[in-house]
C-alpha atoms as a PDB file:
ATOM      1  CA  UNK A   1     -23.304  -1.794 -87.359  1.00  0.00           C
ATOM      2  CA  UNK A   2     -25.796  -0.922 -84.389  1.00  0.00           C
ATOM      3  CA  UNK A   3     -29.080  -3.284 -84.246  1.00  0.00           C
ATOM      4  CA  UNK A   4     -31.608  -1.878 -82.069  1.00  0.00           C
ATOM      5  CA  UNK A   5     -35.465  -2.596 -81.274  1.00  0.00           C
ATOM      6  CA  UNK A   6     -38.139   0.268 -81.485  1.00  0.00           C
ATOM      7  CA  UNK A   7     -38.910   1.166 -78.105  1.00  0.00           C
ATOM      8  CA  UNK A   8     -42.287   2.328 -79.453  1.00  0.00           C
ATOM      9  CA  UNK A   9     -43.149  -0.834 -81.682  1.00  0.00           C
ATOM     10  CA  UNK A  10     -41.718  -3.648 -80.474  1.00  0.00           C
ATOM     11  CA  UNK A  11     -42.179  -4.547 -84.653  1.00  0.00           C
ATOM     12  CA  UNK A  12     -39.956  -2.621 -85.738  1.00  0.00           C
ATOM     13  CA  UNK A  13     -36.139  -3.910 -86.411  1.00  0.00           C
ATOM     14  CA  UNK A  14     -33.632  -0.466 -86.581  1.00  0.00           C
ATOM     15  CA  UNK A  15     -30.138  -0.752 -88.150  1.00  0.00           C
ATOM     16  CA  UNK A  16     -28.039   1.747 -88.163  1.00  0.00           C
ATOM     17  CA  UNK A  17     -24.980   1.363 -91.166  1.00  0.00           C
ATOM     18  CA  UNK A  18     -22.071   3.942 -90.281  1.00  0.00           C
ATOM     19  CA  UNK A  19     -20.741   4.877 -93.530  1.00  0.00           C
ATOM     20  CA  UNK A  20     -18.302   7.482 -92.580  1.00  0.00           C
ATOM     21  CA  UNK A  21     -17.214   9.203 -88.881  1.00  0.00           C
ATOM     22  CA  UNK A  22     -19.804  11.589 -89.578  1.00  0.00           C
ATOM     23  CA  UNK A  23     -22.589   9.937 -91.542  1.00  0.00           C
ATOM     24  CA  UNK A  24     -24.908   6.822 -89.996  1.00  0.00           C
ATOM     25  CA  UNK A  25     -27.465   5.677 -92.259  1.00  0.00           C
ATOM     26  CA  UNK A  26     -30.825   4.551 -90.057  1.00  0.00           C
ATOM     27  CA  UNK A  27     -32.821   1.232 -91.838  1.00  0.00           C
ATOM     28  CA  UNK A  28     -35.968   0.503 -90.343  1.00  0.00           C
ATOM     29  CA  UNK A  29     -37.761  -2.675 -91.383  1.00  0.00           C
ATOM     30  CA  UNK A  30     -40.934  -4.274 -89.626  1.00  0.00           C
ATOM     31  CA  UNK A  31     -41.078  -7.607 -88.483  1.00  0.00           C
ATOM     32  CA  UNK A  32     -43.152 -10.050 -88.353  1.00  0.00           C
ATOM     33  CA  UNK A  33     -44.283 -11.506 -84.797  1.00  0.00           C
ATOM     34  CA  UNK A  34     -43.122 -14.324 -84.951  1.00  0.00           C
ATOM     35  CA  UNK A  35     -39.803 -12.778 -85.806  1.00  0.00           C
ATOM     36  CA  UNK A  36     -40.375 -10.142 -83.090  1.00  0.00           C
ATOM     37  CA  UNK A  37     -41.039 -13.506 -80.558  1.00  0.00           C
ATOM     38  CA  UNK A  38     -37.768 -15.053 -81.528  1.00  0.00           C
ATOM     39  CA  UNK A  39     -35.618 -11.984 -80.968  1.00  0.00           C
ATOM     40  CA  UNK A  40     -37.313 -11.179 -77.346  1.00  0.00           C
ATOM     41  CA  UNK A  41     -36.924 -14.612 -76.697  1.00  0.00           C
ATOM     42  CA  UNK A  42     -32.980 -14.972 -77.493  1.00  0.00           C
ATOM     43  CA  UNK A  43     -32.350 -11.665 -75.843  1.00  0.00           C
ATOM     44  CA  UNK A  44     -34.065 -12.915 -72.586  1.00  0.00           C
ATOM     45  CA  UNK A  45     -31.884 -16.382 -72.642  1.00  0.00           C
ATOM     46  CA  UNK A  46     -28.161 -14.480 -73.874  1.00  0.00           C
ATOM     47  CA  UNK A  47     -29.502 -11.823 -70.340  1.00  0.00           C
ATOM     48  CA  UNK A  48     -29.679 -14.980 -68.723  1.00  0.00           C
ATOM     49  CA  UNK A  49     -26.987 -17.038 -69.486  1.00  0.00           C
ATOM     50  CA  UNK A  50     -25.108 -13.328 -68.378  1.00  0.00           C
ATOM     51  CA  UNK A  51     -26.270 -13.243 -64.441  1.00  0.00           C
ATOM     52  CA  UNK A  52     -26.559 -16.741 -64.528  1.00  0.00           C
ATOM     53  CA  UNK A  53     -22.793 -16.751 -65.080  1.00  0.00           C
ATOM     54  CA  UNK A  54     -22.566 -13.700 -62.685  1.00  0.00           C
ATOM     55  CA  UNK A  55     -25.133 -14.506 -59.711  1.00  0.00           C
ATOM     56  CA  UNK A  56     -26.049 -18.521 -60.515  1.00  0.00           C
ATOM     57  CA  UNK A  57     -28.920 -19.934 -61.311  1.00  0.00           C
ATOM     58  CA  UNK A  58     -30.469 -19.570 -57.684  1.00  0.00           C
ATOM     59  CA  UNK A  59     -29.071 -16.216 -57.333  1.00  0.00           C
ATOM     60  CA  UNK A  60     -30.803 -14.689 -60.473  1.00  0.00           C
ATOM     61  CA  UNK A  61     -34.684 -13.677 -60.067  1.00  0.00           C
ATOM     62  CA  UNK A  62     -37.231 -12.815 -63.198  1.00  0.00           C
ATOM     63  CA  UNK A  63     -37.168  -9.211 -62.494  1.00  0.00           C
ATOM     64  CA  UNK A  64     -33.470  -9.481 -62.899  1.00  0.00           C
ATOM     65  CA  UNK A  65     -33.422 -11.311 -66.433  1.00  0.00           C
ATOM     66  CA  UNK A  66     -35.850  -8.764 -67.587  1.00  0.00           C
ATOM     67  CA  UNK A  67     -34.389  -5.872 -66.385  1.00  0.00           C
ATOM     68  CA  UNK A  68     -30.926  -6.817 -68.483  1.00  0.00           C
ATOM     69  CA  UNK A  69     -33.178  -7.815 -71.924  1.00  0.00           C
ATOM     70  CA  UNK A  70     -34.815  -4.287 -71.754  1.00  0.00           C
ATOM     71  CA  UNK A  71     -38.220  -6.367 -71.392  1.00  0.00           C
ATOM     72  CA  UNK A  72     -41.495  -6.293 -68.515  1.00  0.00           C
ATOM     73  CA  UNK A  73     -42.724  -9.704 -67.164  1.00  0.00           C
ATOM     74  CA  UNK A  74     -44.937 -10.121 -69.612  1.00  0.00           C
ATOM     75  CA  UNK A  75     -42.416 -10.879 -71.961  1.00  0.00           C
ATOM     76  CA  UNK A  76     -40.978 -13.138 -70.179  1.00  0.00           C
ATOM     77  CA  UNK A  77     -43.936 -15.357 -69.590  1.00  0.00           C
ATOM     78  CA  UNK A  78     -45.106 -14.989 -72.559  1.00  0.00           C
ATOM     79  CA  UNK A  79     -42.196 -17.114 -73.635  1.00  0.00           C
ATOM     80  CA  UNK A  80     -41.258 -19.254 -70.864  1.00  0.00           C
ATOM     81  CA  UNK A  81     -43.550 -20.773 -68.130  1.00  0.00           C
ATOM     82  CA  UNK A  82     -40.631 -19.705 -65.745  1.00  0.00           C
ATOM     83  CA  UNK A  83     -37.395 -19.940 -64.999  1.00  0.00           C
ATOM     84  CA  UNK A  84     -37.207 -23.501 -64.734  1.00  0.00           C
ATOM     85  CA  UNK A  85     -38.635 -23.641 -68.566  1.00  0.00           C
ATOM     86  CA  UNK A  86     -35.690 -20.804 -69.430  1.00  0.00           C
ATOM     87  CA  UNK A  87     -32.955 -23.319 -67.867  1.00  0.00           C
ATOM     88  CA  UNK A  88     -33.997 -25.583 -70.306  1.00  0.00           C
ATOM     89  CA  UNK A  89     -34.025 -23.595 -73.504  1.00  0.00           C
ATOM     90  CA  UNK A  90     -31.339 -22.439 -72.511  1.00  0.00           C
ATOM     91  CA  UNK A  91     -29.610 -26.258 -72.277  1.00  0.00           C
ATOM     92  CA  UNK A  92     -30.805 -26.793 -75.477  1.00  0.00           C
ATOM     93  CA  UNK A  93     -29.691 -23.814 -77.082  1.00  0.00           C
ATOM     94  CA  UNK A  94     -25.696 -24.120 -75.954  1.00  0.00           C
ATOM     95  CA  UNK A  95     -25.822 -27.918 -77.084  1.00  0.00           C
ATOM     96  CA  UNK A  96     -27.281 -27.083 -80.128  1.00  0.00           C
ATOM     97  CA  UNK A  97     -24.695 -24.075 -80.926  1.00  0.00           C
ATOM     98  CA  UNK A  98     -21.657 -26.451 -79.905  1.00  0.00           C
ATOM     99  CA  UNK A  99     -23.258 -29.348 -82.099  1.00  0.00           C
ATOM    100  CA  UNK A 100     -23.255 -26.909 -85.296  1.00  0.00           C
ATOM    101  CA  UNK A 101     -19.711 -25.756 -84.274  1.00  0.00           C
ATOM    102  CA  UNK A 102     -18.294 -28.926 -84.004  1.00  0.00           C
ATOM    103  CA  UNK A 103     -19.858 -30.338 -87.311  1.00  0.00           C
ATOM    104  CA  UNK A 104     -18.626 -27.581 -88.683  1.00  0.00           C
ATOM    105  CA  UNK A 105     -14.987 -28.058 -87.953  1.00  0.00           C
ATOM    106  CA  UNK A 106     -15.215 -31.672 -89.156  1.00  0.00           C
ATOM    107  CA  UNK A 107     -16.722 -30.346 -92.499  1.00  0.00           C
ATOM    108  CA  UNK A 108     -13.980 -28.070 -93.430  1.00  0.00           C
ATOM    109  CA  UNK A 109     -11.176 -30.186 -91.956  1.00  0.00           C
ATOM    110  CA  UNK A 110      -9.563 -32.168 -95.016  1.00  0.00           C
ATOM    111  CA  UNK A 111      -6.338 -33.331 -93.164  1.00  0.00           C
ATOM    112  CA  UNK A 112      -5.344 -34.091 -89.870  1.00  0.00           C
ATOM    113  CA  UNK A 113      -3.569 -31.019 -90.025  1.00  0.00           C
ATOM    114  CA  UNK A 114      -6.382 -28.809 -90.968  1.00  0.00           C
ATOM    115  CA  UNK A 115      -8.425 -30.527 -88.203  1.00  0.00           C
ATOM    116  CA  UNK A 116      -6.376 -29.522 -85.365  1.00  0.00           C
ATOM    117  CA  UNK A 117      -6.229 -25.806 -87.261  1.00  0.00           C
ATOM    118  CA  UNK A 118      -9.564 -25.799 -86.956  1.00  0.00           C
ATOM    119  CA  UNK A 119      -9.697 -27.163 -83.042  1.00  0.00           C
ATOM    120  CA  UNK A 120      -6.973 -25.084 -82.143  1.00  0.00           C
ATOM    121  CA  UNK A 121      -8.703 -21.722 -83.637  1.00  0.00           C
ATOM    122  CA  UNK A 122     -12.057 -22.943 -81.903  1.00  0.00           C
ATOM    123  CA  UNK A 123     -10.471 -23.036 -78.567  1.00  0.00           C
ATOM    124  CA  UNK A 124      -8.769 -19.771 -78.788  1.00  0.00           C
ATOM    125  CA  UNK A 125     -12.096 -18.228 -79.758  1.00  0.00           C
ATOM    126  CA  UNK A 126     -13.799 -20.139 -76.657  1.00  0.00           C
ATOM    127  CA  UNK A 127     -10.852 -18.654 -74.620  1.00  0.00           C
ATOM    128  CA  UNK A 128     -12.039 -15.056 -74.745  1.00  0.00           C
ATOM    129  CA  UNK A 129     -14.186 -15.802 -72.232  1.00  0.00           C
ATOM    130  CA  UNK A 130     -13.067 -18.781 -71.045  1.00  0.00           C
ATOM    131  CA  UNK A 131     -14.402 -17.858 -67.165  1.00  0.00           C
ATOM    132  CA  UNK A 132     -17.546 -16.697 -67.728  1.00  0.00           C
ATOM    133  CA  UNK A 133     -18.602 -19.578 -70.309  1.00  0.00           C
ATOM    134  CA  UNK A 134     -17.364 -22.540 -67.275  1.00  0.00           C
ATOM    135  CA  UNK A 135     -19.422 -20.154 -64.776  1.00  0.00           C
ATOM    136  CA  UNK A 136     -22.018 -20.522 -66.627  1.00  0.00           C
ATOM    137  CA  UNK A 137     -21.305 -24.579 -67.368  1.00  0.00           C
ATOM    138  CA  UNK A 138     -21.044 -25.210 -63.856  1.00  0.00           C
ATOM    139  CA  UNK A 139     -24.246 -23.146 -62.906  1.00  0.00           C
ATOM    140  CA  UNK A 140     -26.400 -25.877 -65.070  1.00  0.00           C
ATOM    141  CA  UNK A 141     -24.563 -28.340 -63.403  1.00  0.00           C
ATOM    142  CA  UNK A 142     -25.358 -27.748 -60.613  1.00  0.00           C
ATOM    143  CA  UNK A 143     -28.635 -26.958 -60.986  1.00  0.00           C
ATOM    144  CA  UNK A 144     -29.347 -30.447 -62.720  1.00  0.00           C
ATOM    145  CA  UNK A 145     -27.544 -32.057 -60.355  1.00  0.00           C
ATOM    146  CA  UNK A 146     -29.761 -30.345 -57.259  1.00  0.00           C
ATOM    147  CA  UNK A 147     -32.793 -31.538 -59.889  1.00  0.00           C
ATOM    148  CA  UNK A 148     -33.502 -34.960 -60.201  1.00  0.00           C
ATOM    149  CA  UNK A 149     -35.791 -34.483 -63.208  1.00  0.00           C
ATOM    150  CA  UNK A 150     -33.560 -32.786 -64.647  1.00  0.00           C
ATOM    151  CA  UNK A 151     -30.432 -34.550 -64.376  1.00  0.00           C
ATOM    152  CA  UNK A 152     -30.976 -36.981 -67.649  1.00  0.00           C
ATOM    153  CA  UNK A 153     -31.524 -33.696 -69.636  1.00  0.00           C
ATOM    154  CA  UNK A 154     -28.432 -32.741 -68.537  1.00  0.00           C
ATOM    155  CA  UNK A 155     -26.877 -36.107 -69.059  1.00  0.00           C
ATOM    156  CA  UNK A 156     -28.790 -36.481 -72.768  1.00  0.00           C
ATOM    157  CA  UNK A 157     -26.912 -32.810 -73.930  1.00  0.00           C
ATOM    158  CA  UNK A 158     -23.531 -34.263 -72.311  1.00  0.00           C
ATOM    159  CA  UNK A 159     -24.274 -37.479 -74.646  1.00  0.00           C
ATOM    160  CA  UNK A 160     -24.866 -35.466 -78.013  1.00  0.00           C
ATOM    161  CA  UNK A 161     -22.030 -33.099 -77.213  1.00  0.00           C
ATOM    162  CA  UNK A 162     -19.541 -36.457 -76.955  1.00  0.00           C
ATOM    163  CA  UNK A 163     -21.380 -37.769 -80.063  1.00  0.00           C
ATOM    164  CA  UNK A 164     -20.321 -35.045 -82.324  1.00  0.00           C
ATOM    165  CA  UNK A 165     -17.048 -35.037 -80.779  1.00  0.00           C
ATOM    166  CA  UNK A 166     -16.740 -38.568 -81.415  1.00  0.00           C
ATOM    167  CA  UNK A 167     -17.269 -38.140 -85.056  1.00  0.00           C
ATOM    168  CA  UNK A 168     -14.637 -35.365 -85.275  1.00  0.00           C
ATOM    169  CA  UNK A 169     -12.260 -38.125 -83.814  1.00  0.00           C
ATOM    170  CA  UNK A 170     -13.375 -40.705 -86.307  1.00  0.00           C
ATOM    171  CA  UNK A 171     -12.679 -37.965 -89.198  1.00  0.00           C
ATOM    172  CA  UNK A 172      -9.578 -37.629 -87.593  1.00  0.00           C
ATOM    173  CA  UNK A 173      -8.528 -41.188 -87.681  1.00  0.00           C
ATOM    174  CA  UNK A 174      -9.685 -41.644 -91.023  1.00  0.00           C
ATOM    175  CA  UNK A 175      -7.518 -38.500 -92.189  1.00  0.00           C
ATOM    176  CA  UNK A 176      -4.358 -40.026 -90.968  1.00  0.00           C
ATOM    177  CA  UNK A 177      -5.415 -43.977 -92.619  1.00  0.00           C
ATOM    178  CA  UNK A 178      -5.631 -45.315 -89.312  1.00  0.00           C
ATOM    179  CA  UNK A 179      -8.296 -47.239 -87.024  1.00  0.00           C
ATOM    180  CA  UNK A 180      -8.796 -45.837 -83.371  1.00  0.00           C
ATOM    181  CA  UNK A 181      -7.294 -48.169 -80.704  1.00  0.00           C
ATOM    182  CA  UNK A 182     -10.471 -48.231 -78.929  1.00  0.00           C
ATOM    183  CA  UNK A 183     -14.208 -47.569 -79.590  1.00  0.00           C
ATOM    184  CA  UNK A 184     -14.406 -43.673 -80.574  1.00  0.00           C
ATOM    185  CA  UNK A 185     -17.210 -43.214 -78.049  1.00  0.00           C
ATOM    186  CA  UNK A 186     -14.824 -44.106 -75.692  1.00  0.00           C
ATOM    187  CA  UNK A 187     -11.680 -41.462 -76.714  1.00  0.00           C
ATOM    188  CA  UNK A 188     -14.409 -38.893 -77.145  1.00  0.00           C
ATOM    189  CA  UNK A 189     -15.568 -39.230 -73.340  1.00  0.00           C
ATOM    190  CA  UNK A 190     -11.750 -39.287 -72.445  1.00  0.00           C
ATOM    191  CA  UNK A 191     -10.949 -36.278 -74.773  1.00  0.00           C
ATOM    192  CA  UNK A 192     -14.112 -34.393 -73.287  1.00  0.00           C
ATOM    193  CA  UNK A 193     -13.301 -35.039 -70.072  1.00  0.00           C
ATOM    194  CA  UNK A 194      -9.477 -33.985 -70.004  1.00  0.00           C
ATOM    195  CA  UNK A 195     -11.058 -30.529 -71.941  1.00  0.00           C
ATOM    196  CA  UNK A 196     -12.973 -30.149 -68.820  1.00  0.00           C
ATOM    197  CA  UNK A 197     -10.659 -30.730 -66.549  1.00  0.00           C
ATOM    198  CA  UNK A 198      -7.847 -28.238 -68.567  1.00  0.00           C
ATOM    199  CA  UNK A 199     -10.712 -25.516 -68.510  1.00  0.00           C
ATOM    200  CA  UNK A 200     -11.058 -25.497 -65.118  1.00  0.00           C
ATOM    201  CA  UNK A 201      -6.955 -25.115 -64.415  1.00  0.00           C
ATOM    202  CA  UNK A 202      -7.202 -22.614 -66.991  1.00  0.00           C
ATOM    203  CA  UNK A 203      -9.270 -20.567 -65.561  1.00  0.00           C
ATOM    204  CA  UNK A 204      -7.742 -21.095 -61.664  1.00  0.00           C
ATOM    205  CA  UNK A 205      -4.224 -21.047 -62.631  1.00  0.00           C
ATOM    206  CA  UNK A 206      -3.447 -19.297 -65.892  1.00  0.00           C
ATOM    207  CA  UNK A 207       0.101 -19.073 -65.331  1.00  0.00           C
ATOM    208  CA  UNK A 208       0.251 -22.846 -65.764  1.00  0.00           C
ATOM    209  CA  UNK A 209      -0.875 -22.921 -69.096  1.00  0.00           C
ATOM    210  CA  UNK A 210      -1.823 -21.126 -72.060  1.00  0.00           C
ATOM    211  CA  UNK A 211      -3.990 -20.776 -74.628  1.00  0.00           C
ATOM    212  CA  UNK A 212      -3.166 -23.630 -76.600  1.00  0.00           C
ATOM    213  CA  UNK A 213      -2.926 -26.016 -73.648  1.00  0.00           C
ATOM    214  CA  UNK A 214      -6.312 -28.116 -74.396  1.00  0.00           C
ATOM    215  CA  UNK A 215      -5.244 -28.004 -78.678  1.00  0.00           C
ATOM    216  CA  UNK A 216      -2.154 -29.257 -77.738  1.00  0.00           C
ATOM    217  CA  UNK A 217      -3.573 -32.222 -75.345  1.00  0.00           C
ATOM    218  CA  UNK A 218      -5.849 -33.332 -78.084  1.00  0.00           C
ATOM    219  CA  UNK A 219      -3.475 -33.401 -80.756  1.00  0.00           C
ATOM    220  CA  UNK A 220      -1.205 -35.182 -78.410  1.00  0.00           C
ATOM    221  CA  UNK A 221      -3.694 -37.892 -77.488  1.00  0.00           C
ATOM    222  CA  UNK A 222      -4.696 -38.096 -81.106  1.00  0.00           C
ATOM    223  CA  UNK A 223      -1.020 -38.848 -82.613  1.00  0.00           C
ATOM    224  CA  UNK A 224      -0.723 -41.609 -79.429  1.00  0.00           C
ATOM    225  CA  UNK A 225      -3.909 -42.983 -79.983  1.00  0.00           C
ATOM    226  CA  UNK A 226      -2.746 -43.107 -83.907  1.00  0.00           C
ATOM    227  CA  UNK A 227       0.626 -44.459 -82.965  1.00  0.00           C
ATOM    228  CA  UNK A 228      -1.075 -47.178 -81.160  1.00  0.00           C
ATOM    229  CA  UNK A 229      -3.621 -48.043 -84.114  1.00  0.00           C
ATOM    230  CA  UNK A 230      -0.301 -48.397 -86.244  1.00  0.00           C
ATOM    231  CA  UNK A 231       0.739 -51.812 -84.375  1.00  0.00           C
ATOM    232  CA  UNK A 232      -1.653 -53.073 -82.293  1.00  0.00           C
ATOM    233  CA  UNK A 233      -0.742 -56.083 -79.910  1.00  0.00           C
ATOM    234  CA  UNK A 234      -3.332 -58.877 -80.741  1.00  0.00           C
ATOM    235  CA  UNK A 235      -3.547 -60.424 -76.939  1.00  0.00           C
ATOM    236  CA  UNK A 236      -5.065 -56.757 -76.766  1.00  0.00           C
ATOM    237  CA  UNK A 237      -7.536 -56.121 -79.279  1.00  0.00           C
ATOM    238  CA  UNK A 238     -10.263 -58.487 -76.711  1.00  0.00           C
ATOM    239  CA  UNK A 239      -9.668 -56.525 -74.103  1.00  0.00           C
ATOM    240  CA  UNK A 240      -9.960 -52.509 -75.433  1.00  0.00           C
ATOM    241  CA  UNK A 241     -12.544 -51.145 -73.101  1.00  0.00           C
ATOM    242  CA  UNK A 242     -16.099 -50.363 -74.644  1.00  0.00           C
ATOM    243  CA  UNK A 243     -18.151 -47.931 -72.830  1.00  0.00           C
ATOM    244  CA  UNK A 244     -20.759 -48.499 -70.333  1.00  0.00           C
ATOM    245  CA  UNK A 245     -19.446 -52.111 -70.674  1.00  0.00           C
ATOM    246  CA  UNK A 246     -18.088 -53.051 -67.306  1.00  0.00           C
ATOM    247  CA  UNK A 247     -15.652 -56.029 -66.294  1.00  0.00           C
ATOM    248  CA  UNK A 248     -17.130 -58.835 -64.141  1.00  0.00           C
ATOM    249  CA  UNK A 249     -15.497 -56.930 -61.744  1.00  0.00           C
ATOM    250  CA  UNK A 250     -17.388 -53.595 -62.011  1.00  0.00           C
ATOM    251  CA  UNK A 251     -14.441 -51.924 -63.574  1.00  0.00           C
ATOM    252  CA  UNK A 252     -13.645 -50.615 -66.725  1.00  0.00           C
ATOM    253  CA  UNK A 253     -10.431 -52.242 -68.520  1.00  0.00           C
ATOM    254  CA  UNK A 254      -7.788 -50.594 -69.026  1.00  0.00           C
ATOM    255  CA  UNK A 255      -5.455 -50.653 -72.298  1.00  0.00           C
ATOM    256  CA  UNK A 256      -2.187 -52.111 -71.528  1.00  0.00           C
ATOM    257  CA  UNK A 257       0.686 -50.659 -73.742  1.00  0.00           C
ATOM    258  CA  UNK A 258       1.734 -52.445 -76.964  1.00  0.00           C
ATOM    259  CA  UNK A 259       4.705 -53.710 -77.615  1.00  0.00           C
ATOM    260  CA  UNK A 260       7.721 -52.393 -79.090  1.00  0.00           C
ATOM    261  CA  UNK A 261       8.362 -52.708 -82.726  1.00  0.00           C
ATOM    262  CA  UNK A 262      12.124 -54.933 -82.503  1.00  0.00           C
END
């Protein structure tokens, strides 16, 4: 199926339905403007989020977005005040999409098993292209980072991305009858953080690993972390770390292993 815009009515929505090598049925239906706003809009951020990946964030000008969308200025502004505004819809679009992706894999997961199906398919999807999406991750990164104003935004969609991780993880644990050995805010910023870091070998050295290297962490950490749950030493249920809750020393505690069953 080929989706095109009218280049002569920016109203008008063409598919074309190939029905055999020879044959393409053409359906035109109008659309409304606010429909028409939406689609100019999403094809200006997905030509963004492209040289973005490709050039940076600094690297990329107006004229440039607009001239991969297929749109004039005009367009542009009339959705976003300027880049700056884009950067942000654009934030808030990827959280969003890896929000309803990740709620979705905790809906249809019914086991522990099907859960890590579900992660492991995810992350070979995500692999495809693996490069240009941590380009692209970085580039807001760095461009909060350079941004004080900025930076909580970027901080906030970090937050709600380890939230609905966090959840996954407590479906998890509840799947295999077992309570996490620490607070599940605190294995989802460990678990988010070692996907990171495995993202960015990935992509530098992918001779070291393959595609399954981050499933196979997680489902790692999560039969450890369940193993622990299992017989938990009581000296060391006071002292699991909480996050954001510091020792008197400044440091976060660390989990000492449990004993041996004799």
């Amino acid at each position: 199926m080929r989706k095109t815009i009218s280049d002569t009515d920016p109203y008008l929505d063409t598919v074309s339905y190939p029905t055999t090598h020879q044959e393409t049925i053409t359906i035109t239906r109008r659309l409304t403007r606010q429909q028409s706003r939406e689609l100019t809009r999403e094809q200006l951020l997905q030509a963004a989020a492209e040289l973005f990946a490709e050039h940076g964030v600094n690297g990329t000008s107006v004229e440039q977005i607009v001239e991969r969308a297929g749109y004039t200025r005009g367009a542009f502004y009339g959705n976003f005040d300027g880049k700056h505004e884009l950067v942000l819809a654009l934030l808030e679009q990827r959280t969003q999409h890896e929000l309803e992706e990740m709620q979705e894999i905790s809906r249809d997961a019914g086991s522990f098993d099907s859960l890590m199906e579900h992660l492991r398919s995810w992350y070979r999807q995500r692999d495809e292209t693996l490069g240009s999406w941590l380009a692209l991750r970085t580039e807001l990164w760095l461009y909060g980072l350079r941004d004080p104003e900025l930076l909580p935004v970027l901080a906030g969609r970090e937050r709600r991305s380890r939230a609905a991780l966090a959840q996954a993880l407590e479906q998890g644990f509840a799947a295999r009858s077992v309570a996490p050995p620490a607070p599940v805010e605190f294995l989802a910023l460990v678990m988010y953080s070692l996907g990171d870091g495995l993202s960015i070998q990935r992509v530098l050295s992918p001779e070291d690993s393959d595609i399954d290297t981050v499933a196979n962490a997680i489902e790692l950490l999560m039969r450890s972390w369940s193993a622990l749950s299992r017989n938990p030493a009581p000296a060391e249920e006071a002292s699991l770390p909480s996050p954001g809750r510091p020792t008197s020393k400044g440091r976060t505690p660390s989990i000492e292993k449990p004993e041996k069953n004799p």
